[in-house]
N, C-alpha and C. Protein backbone atom coordinates (compact mmCIF):
# COMPACT_ATOMS: atom_id res chain seq x y z
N UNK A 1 31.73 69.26 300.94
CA UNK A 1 30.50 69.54 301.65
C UNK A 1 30.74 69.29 303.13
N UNK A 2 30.73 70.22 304.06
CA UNK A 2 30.44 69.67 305.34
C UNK A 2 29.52 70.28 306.01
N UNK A 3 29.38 69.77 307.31
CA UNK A 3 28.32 70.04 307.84
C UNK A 3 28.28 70.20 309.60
N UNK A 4 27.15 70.97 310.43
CA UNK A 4 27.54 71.10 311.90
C UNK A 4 26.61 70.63 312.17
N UNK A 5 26.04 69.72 313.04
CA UNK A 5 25.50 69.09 314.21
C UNK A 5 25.21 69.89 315.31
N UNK A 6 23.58 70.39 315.50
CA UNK A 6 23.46 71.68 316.61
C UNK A 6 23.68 71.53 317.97
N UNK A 7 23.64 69.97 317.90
CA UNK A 7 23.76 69.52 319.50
C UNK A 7 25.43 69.47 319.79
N UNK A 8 26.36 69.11 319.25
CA UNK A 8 27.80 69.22 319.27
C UNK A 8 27.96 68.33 317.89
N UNK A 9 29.17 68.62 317.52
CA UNK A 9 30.07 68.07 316.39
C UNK A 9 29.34 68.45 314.88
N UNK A 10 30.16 67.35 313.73
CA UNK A 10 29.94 68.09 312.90
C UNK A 10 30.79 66.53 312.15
N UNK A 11 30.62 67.01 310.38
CA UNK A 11 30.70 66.07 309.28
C UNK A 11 31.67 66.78 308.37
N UNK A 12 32.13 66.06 307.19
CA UNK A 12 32.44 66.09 306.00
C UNK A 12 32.08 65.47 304.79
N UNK A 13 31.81 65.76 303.74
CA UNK A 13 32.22 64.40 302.92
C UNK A 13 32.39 65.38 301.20
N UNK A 14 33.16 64.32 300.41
CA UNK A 14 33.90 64.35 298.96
C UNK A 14 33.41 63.34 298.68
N UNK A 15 33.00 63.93 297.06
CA UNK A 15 32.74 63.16 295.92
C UNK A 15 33.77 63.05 294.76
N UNK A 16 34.44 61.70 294.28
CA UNK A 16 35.65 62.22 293.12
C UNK A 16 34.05 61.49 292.01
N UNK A 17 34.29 61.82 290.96
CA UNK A 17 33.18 61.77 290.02
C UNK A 17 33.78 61.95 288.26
N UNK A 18 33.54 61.28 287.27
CA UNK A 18 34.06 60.94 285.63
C UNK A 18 35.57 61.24 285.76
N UNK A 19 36.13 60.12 286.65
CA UNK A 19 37.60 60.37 287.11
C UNK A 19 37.98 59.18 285.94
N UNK A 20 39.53 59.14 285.68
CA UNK A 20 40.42 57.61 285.07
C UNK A 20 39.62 56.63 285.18
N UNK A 21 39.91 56.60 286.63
CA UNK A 21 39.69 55.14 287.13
C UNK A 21 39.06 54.85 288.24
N UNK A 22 38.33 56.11 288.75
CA UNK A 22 37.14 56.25 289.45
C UNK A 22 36.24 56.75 288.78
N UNK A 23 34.67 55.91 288.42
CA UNK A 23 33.41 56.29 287.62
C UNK A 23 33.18 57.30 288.60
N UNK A 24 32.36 56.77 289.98
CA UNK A 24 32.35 57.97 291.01
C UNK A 24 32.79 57.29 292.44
N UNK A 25 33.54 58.03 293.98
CA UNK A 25 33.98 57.73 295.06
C UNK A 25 33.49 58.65 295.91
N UNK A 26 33.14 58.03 297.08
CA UNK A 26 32.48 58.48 298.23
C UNK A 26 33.33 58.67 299.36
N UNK A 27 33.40 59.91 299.93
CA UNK A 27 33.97 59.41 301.80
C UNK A 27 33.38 60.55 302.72
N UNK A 28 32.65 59.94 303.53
CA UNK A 28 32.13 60.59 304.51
C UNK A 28 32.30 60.37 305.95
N UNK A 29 33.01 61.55 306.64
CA UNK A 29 33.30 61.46 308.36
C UNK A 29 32.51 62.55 308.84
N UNK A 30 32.16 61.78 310.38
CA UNK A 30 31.42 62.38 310.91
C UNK A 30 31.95 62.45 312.36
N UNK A 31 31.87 63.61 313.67
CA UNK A 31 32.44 63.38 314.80
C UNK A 31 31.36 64.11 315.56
N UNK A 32 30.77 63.35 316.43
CA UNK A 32 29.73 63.67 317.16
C UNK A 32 29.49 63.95 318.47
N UNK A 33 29.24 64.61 319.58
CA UNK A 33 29.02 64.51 320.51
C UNK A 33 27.84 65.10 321.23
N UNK A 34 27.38 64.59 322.29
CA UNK A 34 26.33 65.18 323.25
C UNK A 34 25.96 64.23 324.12
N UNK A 35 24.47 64.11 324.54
CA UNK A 35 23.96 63.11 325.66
C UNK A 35 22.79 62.75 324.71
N UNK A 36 22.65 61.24 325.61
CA UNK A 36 21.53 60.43 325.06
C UNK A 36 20.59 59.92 326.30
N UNK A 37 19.48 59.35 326.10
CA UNK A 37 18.46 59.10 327.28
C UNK A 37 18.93 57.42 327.76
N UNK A 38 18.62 57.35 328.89
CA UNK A 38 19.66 55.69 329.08
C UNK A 38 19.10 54.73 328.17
N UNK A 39 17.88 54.93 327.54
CA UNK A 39 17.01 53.57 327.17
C UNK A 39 18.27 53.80 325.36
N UNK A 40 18.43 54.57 325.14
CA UNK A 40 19.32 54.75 323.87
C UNK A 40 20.43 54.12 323.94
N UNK A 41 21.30 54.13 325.30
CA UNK A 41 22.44 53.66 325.46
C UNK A 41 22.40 52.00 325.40
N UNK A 42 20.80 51.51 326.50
CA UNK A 42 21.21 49.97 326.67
C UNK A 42 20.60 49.50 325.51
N UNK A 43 19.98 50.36 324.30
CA UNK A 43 19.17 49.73 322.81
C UNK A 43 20.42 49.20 321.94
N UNK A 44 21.64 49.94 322.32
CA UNK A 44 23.09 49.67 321.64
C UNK A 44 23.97 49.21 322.03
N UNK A 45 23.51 48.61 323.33
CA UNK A 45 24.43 47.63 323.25
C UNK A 45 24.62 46.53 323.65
N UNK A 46 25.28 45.85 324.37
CA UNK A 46 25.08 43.98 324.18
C UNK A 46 23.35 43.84 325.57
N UNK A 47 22.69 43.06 324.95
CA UNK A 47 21.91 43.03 325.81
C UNK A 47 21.84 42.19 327.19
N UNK A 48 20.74 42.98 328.48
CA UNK A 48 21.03 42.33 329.42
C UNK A 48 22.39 42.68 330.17
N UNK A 49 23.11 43.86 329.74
CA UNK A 49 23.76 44.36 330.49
C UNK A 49 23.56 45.78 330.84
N UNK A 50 23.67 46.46 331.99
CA UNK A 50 23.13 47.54 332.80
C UNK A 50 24.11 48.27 332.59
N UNK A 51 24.62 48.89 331.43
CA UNK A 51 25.59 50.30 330.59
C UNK A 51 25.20 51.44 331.61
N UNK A 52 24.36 51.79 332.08
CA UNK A 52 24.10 53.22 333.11
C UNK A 52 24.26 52.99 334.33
N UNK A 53 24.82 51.68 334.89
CA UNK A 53 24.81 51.45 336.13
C UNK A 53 25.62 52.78 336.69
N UNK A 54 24.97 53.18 338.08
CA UNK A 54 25.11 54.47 338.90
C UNK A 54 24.52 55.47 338.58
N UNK A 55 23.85 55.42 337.53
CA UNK A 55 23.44 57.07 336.70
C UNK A 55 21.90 56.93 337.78
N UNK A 56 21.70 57.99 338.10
CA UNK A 56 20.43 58.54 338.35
C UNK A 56 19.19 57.82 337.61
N UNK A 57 17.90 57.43 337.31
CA UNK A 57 16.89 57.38 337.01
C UNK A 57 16.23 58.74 336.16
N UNK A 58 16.58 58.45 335.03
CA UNK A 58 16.30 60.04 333.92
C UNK A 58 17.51 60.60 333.82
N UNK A 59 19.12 60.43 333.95
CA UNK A 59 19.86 61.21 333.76
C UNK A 59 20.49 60.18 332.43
N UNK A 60 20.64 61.74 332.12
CA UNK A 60 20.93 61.36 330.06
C UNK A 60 22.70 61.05 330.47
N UNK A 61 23.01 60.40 329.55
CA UNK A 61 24.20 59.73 329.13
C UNK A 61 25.16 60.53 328.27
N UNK A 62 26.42 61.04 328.70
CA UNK A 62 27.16 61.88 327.76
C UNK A 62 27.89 61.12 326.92
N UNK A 63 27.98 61.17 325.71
CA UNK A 63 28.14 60.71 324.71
C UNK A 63 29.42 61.45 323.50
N UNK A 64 30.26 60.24 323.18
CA UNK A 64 30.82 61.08 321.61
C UNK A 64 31.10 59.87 320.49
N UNK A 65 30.67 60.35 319.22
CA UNK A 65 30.93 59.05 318.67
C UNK A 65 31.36 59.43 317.01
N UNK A 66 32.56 58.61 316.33
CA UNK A 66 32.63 59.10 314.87
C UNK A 66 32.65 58.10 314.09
N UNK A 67 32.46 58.39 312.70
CA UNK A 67 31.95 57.52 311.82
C UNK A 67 33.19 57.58 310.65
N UNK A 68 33.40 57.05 310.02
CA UNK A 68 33.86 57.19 308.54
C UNK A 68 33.80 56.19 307.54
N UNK A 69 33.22 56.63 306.47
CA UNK A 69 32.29 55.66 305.43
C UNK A 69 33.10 55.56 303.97
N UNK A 70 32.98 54.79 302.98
CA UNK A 70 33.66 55.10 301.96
C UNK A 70 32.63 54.07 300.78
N UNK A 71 32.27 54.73 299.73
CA UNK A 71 32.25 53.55 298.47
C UNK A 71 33.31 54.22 297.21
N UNK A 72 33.50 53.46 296.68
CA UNK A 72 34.09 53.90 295.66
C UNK A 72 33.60 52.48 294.37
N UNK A 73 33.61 53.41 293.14
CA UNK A 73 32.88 52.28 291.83
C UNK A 73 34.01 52.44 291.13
N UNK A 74 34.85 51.43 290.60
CA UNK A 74 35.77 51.97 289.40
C UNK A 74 35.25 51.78 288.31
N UNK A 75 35.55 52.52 287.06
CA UNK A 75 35.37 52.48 286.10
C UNK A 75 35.22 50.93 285.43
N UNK A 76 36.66 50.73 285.47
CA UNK A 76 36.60 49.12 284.65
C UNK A 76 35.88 48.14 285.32
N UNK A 77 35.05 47.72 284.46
CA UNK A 77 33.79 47.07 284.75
C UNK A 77 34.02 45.37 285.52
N UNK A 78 35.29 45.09 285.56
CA UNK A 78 36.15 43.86 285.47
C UNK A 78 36.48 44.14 287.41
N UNK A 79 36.61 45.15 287.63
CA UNK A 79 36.68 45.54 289.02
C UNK A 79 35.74 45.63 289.99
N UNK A 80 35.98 44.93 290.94
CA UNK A 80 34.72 45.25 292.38
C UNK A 80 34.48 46.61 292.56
N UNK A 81 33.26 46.46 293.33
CA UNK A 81 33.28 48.07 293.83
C UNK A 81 33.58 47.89 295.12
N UNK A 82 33.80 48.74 296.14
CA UNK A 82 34.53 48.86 297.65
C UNK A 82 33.51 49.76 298.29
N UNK A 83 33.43 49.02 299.28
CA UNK A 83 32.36 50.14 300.31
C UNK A 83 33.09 49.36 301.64
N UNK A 84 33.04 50.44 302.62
CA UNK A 84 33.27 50.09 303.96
C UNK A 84 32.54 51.45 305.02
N UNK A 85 32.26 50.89 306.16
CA UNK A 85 31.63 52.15 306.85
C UNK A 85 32.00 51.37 308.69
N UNK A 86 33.12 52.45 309.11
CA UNK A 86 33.91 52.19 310.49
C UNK A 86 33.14 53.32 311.42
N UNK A 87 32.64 52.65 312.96
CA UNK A 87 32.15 53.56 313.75
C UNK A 87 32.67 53.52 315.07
N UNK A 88 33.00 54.71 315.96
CA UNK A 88 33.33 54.41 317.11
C UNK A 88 32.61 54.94 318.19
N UNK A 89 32.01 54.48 319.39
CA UNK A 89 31.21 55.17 320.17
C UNK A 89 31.83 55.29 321.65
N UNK A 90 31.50 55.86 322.32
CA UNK A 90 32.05 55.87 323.87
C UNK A 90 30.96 56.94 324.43
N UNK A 91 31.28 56.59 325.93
CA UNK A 91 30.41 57.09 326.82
C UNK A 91 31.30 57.64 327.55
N UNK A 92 30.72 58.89 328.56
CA UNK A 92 31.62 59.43 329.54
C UNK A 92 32.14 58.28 330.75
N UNK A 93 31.10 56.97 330.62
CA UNK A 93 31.15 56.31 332.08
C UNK A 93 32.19 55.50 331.50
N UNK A 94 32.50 55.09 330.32
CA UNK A 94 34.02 54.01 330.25
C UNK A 94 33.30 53.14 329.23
N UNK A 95 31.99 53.06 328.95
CA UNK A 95 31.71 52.43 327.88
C UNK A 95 31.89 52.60 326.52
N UNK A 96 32.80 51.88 325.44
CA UNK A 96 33.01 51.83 324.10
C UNK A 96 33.16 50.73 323.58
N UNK A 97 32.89 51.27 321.88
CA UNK A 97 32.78 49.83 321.07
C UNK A 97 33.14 50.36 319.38
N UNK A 98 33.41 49.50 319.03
CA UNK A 98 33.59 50.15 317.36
C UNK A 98 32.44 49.23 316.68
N UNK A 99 32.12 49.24 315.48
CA UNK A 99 30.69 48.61 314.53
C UNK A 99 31.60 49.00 313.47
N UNK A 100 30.18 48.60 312.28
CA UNK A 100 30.75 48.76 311.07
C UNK A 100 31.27 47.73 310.37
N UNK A 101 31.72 47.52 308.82
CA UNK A 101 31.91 46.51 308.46
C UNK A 101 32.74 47.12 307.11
N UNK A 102 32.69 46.30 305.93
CA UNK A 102 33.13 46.00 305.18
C UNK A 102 32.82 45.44 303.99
């Protein structure tokens, strides 16, 4: 299944499903880009710091950012299940950060 993003970029994702030793597995990437309004930029990130410093008053923030997610359930019931979901963001001005966990 994938997918396009009208503003820029675009997704994927696979399902493995009544596999061996996968009941069912997930993975979904995503790669994004465009602009955001400044109040979006400083909502994400560390607070009390001025991320648009130099930008104009109303000038949107160019932006690109990708994602990639995963669960997977195994069958044998004796086994964890695994999920993780990794994100990376950046700005045209030099600002980036990765999120996400585990």
């Amino acid at each position: 299944d994938s997918w396009i993003r009208a503003n820029g970029g675009g997704g994927m994702s696979r399902v493995l499903k009544d596999g061996d030793v996968w009941e069912k597995a997930g993975v979904n990437l995503s790669v994004v880009y465009g602009s955001m309004p400044q109040e979006a930029l400083a909502a994400a990130t560390e607070r009390g710091v001025d991320r648009a410093k130099g930008m104009a008053p109303g000038e949107r923030v160019p932006f690109f950012a990708c994602g990639l997610s995963c669960v997977m359930h195994p069958r044998n019931p004796h086994c964890p299940t695994m999920h993780f979901n990794y994100r990376y963001f950046e700005t045209d001005g030099g600002v980036w950060w990765f999120g996400g966990g585990t």
